[in-house]
N, C-alpha and C. Protein backbone atom coordinates (compact mmCIF):
# COMPACT_ATOMS: atom_id res chain seq x y z
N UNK A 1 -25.31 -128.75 -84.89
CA UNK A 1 -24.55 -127.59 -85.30
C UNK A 1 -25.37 -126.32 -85.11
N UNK A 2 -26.85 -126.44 -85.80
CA UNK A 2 -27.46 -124.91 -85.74
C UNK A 2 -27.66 -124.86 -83.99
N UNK A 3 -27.99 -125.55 -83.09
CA UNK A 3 -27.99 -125.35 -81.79
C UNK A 3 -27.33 -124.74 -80.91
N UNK A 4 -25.87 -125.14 -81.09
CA UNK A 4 -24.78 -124.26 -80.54
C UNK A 4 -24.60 -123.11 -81.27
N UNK A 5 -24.65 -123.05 -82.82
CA UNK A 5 -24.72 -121.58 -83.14
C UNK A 5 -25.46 -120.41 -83.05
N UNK A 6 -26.58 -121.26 -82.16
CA UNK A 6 -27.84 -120.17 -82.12
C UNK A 6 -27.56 -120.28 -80.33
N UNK A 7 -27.14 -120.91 -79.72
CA UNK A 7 -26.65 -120.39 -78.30
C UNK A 7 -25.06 -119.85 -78.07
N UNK A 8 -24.30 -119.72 -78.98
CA UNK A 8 -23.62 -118.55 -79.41
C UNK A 8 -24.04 -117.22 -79.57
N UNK A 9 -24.64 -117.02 -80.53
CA UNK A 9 -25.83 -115.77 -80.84
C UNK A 9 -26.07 -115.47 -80.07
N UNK A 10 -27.15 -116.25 -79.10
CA UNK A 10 -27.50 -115.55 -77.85
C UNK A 10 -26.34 -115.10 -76.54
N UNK A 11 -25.67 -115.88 -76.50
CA UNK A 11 -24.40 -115.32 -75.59
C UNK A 11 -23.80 -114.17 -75.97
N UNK A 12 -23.62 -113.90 -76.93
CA UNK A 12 -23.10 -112.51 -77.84
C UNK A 12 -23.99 -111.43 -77.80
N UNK A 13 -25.26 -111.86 -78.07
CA UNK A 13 -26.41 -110.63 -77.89
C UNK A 13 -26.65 -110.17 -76.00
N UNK A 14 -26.87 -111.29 -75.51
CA UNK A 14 -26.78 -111.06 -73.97
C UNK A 14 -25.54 -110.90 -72.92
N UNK A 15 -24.74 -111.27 -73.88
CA UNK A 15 -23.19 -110.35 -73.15
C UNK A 15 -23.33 -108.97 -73.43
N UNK A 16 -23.66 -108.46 -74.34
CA UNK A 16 -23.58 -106.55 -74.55
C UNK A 16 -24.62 -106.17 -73.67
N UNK A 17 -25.57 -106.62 -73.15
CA UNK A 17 -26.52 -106.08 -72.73
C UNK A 17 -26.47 -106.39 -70.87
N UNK A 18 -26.23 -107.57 -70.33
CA UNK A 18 -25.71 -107.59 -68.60
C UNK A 18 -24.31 -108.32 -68.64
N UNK A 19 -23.42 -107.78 -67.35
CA UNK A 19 -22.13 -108.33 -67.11
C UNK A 19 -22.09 -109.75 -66.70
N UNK A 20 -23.75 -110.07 -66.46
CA UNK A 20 -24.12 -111.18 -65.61
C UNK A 20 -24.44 -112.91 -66.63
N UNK A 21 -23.94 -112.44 -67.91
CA UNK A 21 -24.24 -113.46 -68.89
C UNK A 21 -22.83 -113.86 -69.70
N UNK A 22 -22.63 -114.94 -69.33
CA UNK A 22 -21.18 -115.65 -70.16
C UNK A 22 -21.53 -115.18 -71.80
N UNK A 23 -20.15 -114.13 -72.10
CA UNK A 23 -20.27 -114.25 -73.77
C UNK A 23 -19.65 -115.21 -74.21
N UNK A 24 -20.10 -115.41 -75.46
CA UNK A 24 -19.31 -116.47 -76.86
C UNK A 24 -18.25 -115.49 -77.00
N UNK A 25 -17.10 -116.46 -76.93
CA UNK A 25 -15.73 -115.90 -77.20
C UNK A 25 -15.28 -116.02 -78.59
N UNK A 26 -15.40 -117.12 -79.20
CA UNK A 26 -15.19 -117.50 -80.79
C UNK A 26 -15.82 -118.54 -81.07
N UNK A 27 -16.06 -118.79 -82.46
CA UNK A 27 -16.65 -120.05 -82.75
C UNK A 27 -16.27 -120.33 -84.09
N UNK A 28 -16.02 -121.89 -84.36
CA UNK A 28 -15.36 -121.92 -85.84
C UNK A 28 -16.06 -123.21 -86.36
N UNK A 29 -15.95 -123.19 -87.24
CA UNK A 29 -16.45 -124.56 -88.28
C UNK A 29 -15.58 -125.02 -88.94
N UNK A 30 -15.68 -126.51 -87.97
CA UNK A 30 -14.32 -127.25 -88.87
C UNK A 30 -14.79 -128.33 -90.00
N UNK A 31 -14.27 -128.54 -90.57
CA UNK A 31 -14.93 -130.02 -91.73
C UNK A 31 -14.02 -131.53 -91.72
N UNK A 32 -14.57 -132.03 -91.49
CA UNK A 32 -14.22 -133.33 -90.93
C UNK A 32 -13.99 -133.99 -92.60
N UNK A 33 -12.80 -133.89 -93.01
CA UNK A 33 -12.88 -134.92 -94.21
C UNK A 33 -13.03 -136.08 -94.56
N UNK A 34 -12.84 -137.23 -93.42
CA UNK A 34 -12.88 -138.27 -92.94
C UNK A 34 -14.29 -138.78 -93.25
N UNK A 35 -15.35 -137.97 -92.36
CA UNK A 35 -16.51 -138.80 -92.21
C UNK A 35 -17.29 -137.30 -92.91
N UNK A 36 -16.93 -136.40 -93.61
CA UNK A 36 -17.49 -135.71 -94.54
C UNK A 36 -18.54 -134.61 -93.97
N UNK A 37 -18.37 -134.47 -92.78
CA UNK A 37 -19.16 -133.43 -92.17
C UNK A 37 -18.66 -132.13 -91.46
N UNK A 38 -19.64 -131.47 -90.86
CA UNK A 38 -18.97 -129.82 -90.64
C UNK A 38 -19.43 -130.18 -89.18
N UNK A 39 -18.32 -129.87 -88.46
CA UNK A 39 -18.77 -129.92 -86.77
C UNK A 39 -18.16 -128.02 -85.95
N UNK A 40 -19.09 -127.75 -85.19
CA UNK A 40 -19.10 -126.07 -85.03
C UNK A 40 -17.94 -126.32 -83.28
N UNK A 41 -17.36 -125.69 -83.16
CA UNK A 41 -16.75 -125.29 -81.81
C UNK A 41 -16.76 -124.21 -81.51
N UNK A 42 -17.26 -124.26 -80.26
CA UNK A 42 -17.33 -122.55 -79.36
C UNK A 42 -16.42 -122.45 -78.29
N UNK A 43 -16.13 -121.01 -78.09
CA UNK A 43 -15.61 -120.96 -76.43
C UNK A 43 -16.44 -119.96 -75.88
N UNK A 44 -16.82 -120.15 -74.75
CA UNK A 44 -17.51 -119.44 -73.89
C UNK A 44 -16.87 -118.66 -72.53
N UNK A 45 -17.08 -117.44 -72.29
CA UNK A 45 -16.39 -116.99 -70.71
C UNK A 45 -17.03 -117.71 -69.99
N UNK A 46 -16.04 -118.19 -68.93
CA UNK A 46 -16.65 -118.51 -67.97
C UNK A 46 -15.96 -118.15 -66.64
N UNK A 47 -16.32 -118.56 -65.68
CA UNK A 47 -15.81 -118.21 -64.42
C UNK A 47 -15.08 -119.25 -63.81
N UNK A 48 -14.12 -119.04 -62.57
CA UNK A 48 -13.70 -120.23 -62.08
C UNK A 48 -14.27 -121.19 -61.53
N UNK A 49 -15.42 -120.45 -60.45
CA UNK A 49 -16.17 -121.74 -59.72
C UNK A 49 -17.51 -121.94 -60.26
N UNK A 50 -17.94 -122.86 -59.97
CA UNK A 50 -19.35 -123.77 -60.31
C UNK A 50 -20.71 -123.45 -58.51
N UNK A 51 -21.75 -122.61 -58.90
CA UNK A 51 -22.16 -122.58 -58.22
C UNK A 51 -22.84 -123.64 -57.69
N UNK A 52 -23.02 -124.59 -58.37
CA UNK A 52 -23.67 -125.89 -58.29
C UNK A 52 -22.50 -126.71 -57.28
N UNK A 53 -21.44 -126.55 -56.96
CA UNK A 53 -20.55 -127.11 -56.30
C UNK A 53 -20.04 -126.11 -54.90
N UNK A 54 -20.26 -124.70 -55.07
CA UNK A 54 -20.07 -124.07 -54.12
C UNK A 54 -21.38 -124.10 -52.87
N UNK A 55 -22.45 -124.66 -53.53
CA UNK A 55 -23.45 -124.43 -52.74
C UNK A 55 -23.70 -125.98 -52.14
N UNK A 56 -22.77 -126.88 -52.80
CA UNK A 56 -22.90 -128.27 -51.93
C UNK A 56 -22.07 -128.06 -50.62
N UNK A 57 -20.44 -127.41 -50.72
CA UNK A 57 -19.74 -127.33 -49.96
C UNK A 57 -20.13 -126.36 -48.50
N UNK A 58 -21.54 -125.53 -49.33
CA UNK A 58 -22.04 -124.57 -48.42
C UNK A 58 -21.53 -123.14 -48.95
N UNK A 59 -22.45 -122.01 -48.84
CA UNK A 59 -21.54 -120.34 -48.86
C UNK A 59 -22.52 -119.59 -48.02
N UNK A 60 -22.01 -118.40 -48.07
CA UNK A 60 -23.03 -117.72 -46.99
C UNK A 60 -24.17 -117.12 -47.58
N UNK A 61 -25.29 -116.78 -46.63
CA UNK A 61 -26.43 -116.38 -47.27
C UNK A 61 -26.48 -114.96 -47.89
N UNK A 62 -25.48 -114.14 -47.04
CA UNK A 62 -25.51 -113.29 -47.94
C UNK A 62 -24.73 -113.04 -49.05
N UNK A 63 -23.88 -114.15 -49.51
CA UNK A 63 -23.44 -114.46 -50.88
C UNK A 63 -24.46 -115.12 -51.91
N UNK A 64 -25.13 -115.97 -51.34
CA UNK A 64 -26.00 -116.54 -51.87
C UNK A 64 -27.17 -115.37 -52.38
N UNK A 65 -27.33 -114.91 -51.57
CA UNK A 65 -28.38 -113.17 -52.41
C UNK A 65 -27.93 -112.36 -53.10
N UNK A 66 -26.85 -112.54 -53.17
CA UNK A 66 -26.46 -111.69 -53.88
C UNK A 66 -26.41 -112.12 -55.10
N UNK A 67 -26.00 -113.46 -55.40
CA UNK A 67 -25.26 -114.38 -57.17
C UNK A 67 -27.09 -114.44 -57.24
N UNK A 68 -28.17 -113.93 -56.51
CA UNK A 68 -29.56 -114.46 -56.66
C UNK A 68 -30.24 -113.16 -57.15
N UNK A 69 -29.98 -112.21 -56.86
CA UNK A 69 -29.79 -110.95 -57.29
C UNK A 69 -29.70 -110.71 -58.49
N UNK A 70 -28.36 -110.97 -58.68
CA UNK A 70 -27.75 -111.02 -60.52
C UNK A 70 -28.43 -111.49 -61.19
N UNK A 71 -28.97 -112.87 -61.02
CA UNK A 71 -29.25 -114.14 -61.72
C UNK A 71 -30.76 -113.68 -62.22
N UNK A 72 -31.52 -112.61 -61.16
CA UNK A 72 -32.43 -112.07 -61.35
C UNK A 72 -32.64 -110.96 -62.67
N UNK A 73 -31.91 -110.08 -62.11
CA UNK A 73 -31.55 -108.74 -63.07
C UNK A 73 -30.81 -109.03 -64.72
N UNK A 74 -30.01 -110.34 -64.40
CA UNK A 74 -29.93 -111.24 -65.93
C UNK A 74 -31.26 -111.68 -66.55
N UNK A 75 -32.27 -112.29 -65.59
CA UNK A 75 -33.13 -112.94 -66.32
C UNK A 75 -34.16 -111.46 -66.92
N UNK A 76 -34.38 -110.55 -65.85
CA UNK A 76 -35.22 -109.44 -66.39
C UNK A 76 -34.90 -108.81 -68.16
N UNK A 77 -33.05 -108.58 -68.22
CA UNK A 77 -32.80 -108.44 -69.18
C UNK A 77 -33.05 -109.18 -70.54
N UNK A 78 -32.73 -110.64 -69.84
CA UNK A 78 -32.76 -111.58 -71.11
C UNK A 78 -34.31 -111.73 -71.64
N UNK A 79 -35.37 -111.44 -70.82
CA UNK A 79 -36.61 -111.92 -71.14
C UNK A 79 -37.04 -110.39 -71.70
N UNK A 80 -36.70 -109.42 -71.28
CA UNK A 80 -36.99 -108.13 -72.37
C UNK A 80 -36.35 -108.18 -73.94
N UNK A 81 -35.78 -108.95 -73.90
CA UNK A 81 -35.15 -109.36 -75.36
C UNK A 81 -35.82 -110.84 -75.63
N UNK A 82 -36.89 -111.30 -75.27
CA UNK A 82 -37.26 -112.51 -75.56
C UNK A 82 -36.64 -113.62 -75.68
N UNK A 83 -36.07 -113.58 -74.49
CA UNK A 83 -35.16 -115.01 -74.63
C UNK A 83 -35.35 -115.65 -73.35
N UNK A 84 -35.50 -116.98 -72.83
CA UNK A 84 -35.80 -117.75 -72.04
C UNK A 84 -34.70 -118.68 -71.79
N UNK A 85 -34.77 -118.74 -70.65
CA UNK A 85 -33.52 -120.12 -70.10
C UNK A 85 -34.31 -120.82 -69.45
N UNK A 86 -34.41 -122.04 -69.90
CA UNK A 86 -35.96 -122.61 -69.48
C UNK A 86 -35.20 -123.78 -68.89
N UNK A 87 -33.56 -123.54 -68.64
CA UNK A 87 -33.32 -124.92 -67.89
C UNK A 87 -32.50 -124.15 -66.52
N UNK A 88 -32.16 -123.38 -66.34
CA UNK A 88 -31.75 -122.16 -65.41
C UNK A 88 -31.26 -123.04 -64.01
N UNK A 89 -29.94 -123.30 -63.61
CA UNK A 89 -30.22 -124.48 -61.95
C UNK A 89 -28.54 -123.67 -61.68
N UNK A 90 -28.26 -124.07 -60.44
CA UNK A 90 -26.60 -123.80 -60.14
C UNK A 90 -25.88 -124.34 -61.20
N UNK A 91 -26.06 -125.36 -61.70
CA UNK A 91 -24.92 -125.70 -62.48
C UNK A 91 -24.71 -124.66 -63.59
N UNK A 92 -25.99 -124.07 -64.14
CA UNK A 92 -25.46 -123.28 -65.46
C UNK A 92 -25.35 -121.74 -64.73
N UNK A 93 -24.72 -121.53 -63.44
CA UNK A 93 -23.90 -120.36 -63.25
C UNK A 93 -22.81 -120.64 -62.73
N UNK A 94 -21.71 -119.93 -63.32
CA UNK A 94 -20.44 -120.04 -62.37
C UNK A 94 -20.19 -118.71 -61.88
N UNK A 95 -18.89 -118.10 -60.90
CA UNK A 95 -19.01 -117.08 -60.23
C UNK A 95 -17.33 -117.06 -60.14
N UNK A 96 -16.96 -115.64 -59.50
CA UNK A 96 -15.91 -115.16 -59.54
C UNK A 96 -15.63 -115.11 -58.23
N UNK A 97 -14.75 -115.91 -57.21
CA UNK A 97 -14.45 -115.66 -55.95
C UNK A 97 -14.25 -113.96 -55.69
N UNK A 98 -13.44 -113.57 -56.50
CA UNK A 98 -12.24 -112.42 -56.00
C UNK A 98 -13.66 -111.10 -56.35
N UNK A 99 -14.57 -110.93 -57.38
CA UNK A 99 -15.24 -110.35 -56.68
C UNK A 99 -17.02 -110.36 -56.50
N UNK A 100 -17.07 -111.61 -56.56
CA UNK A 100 -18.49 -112.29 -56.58
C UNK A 100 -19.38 -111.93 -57.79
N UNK A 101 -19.06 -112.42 -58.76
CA UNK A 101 -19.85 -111.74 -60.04
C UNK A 101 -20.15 -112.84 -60.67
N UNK A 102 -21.64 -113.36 -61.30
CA UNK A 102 -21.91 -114.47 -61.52
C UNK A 102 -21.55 -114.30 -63.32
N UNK A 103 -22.18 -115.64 -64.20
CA UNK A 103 -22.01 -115.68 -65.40
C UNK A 103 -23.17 -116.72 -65.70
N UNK A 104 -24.16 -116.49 -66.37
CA UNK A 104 -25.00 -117.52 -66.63
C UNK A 104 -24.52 -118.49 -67.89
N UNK A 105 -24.55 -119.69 -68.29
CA UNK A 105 -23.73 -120.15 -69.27
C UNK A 105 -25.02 -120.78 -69.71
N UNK A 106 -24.90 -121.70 -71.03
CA UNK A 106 -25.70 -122.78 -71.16
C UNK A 106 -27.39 -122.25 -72.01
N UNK A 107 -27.11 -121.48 -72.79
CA UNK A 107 -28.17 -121.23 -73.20
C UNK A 107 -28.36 -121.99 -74.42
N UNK A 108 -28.14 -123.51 -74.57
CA UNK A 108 -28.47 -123.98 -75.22
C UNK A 108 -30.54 -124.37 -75.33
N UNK A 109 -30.59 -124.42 -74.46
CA UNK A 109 -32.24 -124.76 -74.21
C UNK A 109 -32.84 -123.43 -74.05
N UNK A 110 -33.25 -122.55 -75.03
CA UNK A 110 -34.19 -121.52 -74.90
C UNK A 110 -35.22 -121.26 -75.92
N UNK A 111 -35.76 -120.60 -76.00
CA UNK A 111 -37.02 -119.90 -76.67
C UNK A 111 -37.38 -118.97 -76.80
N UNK A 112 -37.33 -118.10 -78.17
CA UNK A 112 -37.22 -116.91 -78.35
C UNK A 112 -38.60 -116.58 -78.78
């Protein structure tokens, strides 16, 4: 539970600050009466495609510099606010065909 709520947090703090970071959209705490526990659900923005899948199928290089670009100028931001994505790969960006704009997701694994 505190895991996802603290990579919530960070999606919320690093969405105000680059366009290039998936925000937390909502998050709620439900209570399971059954088996007596509190389980947390998030939603996150995300994008349509999976760069981790666009780059198997192939894209061009100068698309590819560009989502490399972002991914850059995200990380400069996020690490001036002390935050680390210490698992960072295609899969945890997705991207916007219509006008190439990435979203880093997945900040469950970081270090502040």
């Amino acid at each position: 539970v505190g895991q996802l709520e603290e990579e919530f947090k960070i999606a919320q703090q690093l969405g105000q600050s680059t366009p290039y970071m998936a925000k937390g959209i909502r998050m709620e705490k439900l209570y399971d009466s059954i088996n007596k526990s509190v389980r947390v659900e998030a939603l996150f923005e995300t994008l349509e495609r999976s760069l981790e899948k666009a780059c198997k199928k192939g894209i061009p290089e100068e698309t590819f510099l560009l989502f490399a670009q972002q991914s850059a100028e995200a990380m400069e931001i996020s690490h001036e606010q002390k935050i680390c994505h210490l698992n960072l790969s295609a899969a945890s960006i997705t991207f916007s065909s219509f006008d190439n704009r990435i979203k880093i997701k997945d900040f469950a694994i970081e270090k502040t």
